[in-house]
PDB file of N, CA and C in Angstrom:
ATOM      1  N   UNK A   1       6.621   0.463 -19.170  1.00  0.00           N
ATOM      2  CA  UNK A   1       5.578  -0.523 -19.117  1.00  0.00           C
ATOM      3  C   UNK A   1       5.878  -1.520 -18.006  1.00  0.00           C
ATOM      4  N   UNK A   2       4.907  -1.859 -17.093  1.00  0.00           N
ATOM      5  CA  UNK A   2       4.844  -2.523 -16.260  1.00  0.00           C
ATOM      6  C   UNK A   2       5.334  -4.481 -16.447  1.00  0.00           C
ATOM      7  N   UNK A   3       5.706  -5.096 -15.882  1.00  0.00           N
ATOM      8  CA  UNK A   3       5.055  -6.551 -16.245  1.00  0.00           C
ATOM      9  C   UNK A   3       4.269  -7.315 -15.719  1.00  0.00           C
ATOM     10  N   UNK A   4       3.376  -8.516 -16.211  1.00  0.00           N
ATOM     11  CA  UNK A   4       2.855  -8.894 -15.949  1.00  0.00           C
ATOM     12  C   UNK A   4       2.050  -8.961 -14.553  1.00  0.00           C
ATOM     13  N   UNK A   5       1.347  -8.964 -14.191  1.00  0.00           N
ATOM     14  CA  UNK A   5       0.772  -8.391 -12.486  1.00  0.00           C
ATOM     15  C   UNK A   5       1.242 -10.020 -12.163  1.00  0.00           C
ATOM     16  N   UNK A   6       1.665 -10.654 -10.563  1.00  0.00           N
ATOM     17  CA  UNK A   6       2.080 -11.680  -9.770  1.00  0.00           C
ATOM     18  C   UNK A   6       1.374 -11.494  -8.926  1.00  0.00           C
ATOM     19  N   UNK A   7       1.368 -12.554  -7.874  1.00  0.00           N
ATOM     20  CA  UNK A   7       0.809 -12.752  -7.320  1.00  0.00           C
ATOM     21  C   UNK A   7       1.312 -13.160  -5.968  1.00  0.00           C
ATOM     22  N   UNK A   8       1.933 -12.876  -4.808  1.00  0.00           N
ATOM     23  CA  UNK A   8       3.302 -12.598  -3.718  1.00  0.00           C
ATOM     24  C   UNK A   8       2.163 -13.039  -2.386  1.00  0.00           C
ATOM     25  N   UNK A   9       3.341 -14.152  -1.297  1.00  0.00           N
ATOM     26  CA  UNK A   9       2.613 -13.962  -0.548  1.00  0.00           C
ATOM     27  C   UNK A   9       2.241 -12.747   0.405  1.00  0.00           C
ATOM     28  N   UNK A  10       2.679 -12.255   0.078  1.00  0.00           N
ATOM     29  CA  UNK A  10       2.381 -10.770   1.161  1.00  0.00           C
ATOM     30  C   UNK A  10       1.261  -9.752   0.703  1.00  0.00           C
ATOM     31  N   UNK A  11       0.499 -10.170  -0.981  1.00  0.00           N
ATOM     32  CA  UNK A  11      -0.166  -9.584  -0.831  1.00  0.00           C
ATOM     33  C   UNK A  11      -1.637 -10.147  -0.292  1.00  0.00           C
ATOM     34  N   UNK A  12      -1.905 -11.039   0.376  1.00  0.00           N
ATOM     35  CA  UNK A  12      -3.224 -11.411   1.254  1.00  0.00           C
ATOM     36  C   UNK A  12      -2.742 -10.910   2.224  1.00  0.00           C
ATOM     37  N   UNK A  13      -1.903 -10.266   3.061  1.00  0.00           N
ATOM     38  CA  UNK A  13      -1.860  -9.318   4.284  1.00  0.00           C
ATOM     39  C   UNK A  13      -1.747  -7.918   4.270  1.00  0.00           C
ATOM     40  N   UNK A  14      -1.134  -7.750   2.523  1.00  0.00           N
ATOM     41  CA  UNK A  14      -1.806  -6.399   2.294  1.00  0.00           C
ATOM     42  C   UNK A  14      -3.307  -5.972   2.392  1.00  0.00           C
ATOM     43  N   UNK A  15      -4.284  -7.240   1.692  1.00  0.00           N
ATOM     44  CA  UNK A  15      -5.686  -7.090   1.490  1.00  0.00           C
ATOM     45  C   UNK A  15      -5.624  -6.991   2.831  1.00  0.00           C
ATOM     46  N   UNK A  16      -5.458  -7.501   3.807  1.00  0.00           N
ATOM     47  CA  UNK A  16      -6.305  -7.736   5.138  1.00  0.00           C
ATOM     48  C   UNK A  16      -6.361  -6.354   6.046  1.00  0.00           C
ATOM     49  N   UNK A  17      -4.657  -5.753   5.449  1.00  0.00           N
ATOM     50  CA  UNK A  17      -4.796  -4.242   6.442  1.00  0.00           C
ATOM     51  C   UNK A  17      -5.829  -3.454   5.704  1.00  0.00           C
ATOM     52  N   UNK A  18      -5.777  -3.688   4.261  1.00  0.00           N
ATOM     53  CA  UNK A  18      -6.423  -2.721   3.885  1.00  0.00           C
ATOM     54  C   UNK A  18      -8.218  -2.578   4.044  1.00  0.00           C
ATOM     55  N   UNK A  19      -8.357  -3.854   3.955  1.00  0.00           N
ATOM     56  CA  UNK A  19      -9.661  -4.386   4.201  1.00  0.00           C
ATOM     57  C   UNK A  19     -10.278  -3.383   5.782  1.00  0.00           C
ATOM     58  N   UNK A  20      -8.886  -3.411   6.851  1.00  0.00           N
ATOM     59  CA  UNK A  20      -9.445  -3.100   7.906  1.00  0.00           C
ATOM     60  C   UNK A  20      -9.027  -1.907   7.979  1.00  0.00           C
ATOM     61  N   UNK A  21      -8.394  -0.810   7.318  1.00  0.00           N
ATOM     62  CA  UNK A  21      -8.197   0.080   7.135  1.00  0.00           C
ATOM     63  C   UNK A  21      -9.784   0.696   6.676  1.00  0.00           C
ATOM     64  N   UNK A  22     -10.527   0.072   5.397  1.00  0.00           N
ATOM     65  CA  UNK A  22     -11.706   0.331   4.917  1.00  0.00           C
ATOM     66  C   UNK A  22     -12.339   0.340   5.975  1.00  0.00           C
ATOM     67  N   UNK A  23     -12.757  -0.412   6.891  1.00  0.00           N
ATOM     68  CA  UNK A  23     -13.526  -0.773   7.715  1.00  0.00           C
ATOM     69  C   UNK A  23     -13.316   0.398   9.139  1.00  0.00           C
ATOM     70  N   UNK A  24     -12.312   1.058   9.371  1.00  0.00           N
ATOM     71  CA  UNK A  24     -11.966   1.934  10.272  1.00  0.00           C
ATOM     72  C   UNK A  24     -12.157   3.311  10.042  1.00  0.00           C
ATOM     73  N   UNK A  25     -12.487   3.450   8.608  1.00  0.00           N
ATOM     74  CA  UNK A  25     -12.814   4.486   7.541  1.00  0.00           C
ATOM     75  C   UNK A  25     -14.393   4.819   8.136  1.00  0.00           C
ATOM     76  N   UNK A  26     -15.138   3.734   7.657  1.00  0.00           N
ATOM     77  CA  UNK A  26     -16.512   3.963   7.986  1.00  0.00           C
ATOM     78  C   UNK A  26     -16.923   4.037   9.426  1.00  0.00           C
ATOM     79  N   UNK A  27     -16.004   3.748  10.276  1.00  0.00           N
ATOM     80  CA  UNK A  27     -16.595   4.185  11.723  1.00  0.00           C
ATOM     81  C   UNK A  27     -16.018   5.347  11.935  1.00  0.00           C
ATOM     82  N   UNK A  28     -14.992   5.625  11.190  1.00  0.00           N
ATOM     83  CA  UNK A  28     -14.254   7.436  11.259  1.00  0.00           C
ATOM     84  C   UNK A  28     -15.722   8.260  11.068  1.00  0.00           C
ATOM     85  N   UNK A  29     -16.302   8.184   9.582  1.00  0.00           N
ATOM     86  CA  UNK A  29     -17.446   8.412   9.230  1.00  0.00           C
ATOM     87  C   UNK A  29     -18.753   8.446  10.199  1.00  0.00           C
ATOM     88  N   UNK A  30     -18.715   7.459  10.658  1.00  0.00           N
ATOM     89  CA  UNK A  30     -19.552   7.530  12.033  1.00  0.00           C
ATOM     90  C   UNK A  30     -19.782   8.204  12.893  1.00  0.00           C
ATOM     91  N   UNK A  31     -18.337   8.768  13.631  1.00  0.00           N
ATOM     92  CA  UNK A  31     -17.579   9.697  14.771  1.00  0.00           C
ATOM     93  C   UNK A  31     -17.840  10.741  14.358  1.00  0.00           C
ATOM     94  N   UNK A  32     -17.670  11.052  12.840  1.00  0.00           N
ATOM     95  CA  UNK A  32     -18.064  12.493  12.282  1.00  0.00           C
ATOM     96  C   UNK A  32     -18.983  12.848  12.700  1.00  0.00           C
ATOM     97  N   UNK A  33     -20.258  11.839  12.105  1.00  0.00           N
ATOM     98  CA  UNK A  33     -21.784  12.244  11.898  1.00  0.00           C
ATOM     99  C   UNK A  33     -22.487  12.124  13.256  1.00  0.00           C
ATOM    100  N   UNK A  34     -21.713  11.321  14.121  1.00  0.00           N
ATOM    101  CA  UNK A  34     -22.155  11.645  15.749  1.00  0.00           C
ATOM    102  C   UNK A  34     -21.814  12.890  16.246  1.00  0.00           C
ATOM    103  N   UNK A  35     -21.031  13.598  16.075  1.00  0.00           N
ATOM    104  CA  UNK A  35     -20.476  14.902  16.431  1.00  0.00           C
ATOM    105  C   UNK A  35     -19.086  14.440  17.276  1.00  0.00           C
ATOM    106  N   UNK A  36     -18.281  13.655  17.082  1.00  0.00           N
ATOM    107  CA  UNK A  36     -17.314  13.376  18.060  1.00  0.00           C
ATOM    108  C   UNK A  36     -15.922  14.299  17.884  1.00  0.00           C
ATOM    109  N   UNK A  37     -15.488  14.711  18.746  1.00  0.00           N
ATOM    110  CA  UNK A  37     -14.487  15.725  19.166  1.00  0.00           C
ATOM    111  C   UNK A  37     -12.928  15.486  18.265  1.00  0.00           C
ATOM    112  N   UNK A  38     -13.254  16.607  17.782  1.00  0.00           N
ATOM    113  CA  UNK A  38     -12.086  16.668  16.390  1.00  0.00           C
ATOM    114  C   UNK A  38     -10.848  16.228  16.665  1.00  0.00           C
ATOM    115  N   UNK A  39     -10.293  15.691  17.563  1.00  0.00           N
ATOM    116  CA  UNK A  39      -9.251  15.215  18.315  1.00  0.00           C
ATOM    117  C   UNK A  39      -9.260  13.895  18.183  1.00  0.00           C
ATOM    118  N   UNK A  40     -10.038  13.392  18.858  1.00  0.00           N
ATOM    119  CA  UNK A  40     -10.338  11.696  18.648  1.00  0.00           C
ATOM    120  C   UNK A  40     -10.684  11.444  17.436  1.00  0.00           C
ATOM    121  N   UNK A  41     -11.360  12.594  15.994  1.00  0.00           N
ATOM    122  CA  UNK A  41     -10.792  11.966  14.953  1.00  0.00           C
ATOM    123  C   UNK A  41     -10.153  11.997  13.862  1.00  0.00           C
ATOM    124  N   UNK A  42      -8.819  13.041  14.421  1.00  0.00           N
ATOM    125  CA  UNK A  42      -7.804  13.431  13.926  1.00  0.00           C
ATOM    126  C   UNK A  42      -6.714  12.053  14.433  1.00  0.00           C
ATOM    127  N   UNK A  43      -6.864  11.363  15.432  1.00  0.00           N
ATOM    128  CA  UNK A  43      -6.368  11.039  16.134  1.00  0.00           C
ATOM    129  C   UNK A  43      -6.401   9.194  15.319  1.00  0.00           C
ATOM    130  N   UNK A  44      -7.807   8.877  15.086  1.00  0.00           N
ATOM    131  CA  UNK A  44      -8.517   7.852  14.358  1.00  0.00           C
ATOM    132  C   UNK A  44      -7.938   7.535  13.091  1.00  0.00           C
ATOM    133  N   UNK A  45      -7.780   9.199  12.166  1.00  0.00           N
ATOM    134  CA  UNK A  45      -7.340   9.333  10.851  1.00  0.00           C
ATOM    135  C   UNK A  45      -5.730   8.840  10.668  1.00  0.00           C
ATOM    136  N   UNK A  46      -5.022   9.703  11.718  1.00  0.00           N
ATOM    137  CA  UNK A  46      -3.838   9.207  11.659  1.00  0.00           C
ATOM    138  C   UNK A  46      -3.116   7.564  11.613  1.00  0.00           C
ATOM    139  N   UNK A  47      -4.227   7.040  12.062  1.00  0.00           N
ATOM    140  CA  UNK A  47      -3.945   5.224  12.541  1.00  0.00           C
ATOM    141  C   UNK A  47      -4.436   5.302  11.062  1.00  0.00           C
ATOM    142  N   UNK A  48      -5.402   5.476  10.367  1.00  0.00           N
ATOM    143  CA  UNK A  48      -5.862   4.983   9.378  1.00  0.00           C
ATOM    144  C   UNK A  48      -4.852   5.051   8.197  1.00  0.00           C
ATOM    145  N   UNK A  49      -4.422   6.630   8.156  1.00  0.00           N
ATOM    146  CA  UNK A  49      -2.888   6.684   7.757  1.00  0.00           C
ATOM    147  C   UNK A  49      -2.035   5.543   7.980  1.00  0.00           C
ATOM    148  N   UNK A  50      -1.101   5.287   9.091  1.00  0.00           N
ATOM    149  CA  UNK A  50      -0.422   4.952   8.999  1.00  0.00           C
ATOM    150  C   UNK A  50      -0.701   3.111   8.502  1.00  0.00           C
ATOM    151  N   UNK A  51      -1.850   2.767   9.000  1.00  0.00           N
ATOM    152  CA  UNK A  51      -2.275   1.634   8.102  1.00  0.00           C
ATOM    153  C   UNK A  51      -2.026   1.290   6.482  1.00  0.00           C
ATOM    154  N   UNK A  52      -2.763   2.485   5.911  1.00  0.00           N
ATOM    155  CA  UNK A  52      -2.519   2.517   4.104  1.00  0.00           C
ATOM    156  C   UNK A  52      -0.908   2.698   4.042  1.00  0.00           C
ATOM    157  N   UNK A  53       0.041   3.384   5.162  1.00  0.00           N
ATOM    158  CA  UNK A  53       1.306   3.807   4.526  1.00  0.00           C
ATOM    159  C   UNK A  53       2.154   2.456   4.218  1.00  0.00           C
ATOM    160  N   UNK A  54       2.088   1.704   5.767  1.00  0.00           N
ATOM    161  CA  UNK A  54       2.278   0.237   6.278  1.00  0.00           C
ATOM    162  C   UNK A  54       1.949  -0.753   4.986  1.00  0.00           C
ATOM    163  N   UNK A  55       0.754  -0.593   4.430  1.00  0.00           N
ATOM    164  CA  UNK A  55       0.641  -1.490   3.618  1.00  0.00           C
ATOM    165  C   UNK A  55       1.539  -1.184   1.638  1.00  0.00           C
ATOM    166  N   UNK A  56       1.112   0.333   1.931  1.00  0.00           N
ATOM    167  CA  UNK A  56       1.748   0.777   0.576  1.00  0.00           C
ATOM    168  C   UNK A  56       3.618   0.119   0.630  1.00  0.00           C
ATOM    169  N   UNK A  57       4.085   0.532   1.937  1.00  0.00           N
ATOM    170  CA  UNK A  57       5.377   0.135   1.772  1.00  0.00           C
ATOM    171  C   UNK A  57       5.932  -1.648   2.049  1.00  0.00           C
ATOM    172  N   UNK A  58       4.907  -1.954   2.716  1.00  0.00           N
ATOM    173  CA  UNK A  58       4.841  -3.802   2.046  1.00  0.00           C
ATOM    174  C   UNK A  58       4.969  -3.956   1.188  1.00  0.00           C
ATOM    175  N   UNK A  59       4.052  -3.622  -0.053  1.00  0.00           N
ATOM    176  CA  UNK A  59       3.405  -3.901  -1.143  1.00  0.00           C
ATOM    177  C   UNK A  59       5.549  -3.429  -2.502  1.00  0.00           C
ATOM    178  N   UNK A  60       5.525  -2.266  -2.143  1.00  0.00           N
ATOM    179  CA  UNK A  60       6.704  -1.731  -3.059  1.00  0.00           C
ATOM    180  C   UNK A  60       7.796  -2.589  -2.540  1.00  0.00           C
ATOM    181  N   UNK A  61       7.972  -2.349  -1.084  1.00  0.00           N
ATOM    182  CA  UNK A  61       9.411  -3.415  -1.201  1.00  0.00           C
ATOM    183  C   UNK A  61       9.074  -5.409  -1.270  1.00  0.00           C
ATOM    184  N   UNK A  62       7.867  -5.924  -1.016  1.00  0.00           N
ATOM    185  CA  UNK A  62       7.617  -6.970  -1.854  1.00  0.00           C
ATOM    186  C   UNK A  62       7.688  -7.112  -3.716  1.00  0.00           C
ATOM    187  N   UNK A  63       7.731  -5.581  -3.816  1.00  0.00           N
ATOM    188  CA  UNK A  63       7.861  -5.569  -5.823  1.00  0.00           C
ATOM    189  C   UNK A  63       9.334  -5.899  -5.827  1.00  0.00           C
ATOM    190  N   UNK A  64      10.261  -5.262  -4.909  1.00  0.00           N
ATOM    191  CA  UNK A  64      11.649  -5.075  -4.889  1.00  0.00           C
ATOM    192  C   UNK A  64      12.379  -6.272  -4.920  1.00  0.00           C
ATOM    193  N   UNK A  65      11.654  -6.772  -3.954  1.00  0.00           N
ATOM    194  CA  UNK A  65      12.433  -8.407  -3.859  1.00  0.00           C
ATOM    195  C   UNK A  65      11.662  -9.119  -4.459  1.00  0.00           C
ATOM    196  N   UNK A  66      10.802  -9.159  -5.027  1.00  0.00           N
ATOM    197  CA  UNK A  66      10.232 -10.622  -6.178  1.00  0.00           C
ATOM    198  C   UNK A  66      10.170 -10.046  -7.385  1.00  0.00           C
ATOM    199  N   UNK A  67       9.879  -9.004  -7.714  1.00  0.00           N
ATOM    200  CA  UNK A  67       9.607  -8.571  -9.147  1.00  0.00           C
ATOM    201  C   UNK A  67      10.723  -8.371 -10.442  1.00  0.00           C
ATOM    202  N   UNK A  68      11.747  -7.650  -9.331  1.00  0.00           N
ATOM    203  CA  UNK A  68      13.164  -7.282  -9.777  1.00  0.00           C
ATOM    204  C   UNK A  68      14.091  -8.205  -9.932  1.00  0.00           C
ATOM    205  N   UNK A  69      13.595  -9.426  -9.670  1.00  0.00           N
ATOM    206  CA  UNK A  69      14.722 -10.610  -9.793  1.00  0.00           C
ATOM    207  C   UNK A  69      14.488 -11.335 -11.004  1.00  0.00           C
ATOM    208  N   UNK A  70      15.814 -11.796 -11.341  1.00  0.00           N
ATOM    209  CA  UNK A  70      15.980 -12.788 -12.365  1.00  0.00           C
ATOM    210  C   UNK A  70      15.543 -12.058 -13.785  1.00  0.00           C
ATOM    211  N   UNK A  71      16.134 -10.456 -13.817  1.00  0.00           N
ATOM    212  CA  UNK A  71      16.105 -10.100 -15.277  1.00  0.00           C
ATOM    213  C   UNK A  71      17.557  -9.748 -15.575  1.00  0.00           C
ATOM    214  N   UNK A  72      17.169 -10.171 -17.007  1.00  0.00           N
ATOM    215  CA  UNK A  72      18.104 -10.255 -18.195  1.00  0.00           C
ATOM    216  C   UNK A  72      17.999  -9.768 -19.748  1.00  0.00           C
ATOM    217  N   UNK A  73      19.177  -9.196 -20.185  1.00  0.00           N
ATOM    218  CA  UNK A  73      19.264  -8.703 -21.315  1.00  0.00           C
ATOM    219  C   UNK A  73      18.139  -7.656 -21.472  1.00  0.00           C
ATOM    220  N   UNK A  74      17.078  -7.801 -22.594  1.00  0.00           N
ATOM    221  CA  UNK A  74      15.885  -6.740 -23.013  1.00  0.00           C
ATOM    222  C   UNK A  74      15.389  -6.754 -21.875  1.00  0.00           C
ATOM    223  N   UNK A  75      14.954  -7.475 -21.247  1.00  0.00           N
ATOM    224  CA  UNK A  75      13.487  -7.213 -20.162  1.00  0.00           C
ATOM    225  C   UNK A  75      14.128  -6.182 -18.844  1.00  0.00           C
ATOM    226  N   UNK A  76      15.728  -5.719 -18.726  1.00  0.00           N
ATOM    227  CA  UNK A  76      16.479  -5.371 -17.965  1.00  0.00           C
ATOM    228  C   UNK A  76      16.040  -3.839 -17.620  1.00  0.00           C
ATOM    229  N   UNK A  77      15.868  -3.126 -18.687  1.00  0.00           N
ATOM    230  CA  UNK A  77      15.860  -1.694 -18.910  1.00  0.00           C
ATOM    231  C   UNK A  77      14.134  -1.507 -18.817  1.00  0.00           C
ATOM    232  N   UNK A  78      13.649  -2.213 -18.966  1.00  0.00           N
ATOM    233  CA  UNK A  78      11.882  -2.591 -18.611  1.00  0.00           C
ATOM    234  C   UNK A  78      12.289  -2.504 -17.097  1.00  0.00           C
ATOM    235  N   UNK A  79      12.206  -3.222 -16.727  1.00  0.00           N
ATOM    236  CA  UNK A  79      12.054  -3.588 -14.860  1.00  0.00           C
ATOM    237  C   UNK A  79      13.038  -2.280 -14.537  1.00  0.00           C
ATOM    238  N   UNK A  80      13.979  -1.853 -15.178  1.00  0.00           N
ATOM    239  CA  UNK A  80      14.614  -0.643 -14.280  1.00  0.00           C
ATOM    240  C   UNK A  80      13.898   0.161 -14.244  1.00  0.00           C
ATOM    241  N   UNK A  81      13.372   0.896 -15.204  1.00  0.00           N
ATOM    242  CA  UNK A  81      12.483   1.498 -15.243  1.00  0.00           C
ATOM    243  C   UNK A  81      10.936   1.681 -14.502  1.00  0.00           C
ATOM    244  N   UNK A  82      10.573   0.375 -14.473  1.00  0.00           N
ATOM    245  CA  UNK A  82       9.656  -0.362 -13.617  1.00  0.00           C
ATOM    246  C   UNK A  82       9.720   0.548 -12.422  1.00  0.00           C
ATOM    247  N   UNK A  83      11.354   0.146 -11.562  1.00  0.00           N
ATOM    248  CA  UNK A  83      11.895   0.318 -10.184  1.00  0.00           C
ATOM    249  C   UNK A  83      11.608   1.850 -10.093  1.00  0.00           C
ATOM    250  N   UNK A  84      12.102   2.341 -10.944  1.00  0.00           N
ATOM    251  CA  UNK A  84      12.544   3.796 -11.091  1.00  0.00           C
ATOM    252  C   UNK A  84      11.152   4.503 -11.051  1.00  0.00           C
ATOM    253  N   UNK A  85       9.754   3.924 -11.691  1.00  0.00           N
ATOM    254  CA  UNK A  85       8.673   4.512 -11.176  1.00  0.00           C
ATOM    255  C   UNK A  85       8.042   4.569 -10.132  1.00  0.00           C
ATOM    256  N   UNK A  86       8.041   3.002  -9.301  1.00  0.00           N
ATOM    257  CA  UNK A  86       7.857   3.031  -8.231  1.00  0.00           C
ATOM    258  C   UNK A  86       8.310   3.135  -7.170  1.00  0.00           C
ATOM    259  N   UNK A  87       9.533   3.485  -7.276  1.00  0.00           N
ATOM    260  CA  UNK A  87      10.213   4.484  -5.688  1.00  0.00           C
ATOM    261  C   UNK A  87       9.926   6.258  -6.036  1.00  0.00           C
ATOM    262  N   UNK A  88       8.898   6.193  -7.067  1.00  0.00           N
ATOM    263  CA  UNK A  88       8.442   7.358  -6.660  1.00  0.00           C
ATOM    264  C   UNK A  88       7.607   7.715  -5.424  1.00  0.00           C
ATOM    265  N   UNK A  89       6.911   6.293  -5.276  1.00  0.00           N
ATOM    266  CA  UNK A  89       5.338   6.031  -4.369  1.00  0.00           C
ATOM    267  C   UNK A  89       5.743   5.877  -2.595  1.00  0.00           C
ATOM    268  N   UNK A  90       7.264   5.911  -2.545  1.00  0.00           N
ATOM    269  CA  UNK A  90       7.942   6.071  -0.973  1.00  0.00           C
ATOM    270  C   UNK A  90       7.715   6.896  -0.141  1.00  0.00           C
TER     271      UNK A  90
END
């Protein structure tokens, strides 16, 4: 079981890649439906990739260093566990 959801400054610069990640999505979409050359948007996709990856791995090692701190006793084997699910998402 997870705890409580926080609130970190790093995640308003997660929203923002992702925001423009969304937004790079729908002109991918665009390039499609214009007929644009499978290269330029293979090429498009990959940035869009590495955008969501960029932000996914903000997001986990911001859990790492704020989430994981300052447990004790019971709540210990909770948050390990915690850890232990989400370095699946690496």
């Amino acid at each position: 079981m997870s705890p409580p959801s926080r609130k970190h400054a790093t995640h308003a610069d997660i929203v923002l890649r992702l925001r423009r990640a969304e937004g790079h999505i729908r002109a991918i979409v665009g390039m499609i439906e214009q007929g644009r050359p499978c290269l330029d948007l293979a090429q498009q996709l990959l940035a869009v990739e590495k955008a969501i990856v960029e932000a996914k791995r903000t997001l986990i090692h911001d859990h790492i260093d704020h989430c994981l701190d300052e447990v004790d006793g019971a709540e210990a084997a909770a948050r390990l566990e915690d850890f232990r699910l989400i370095t699946r998402y690496l």
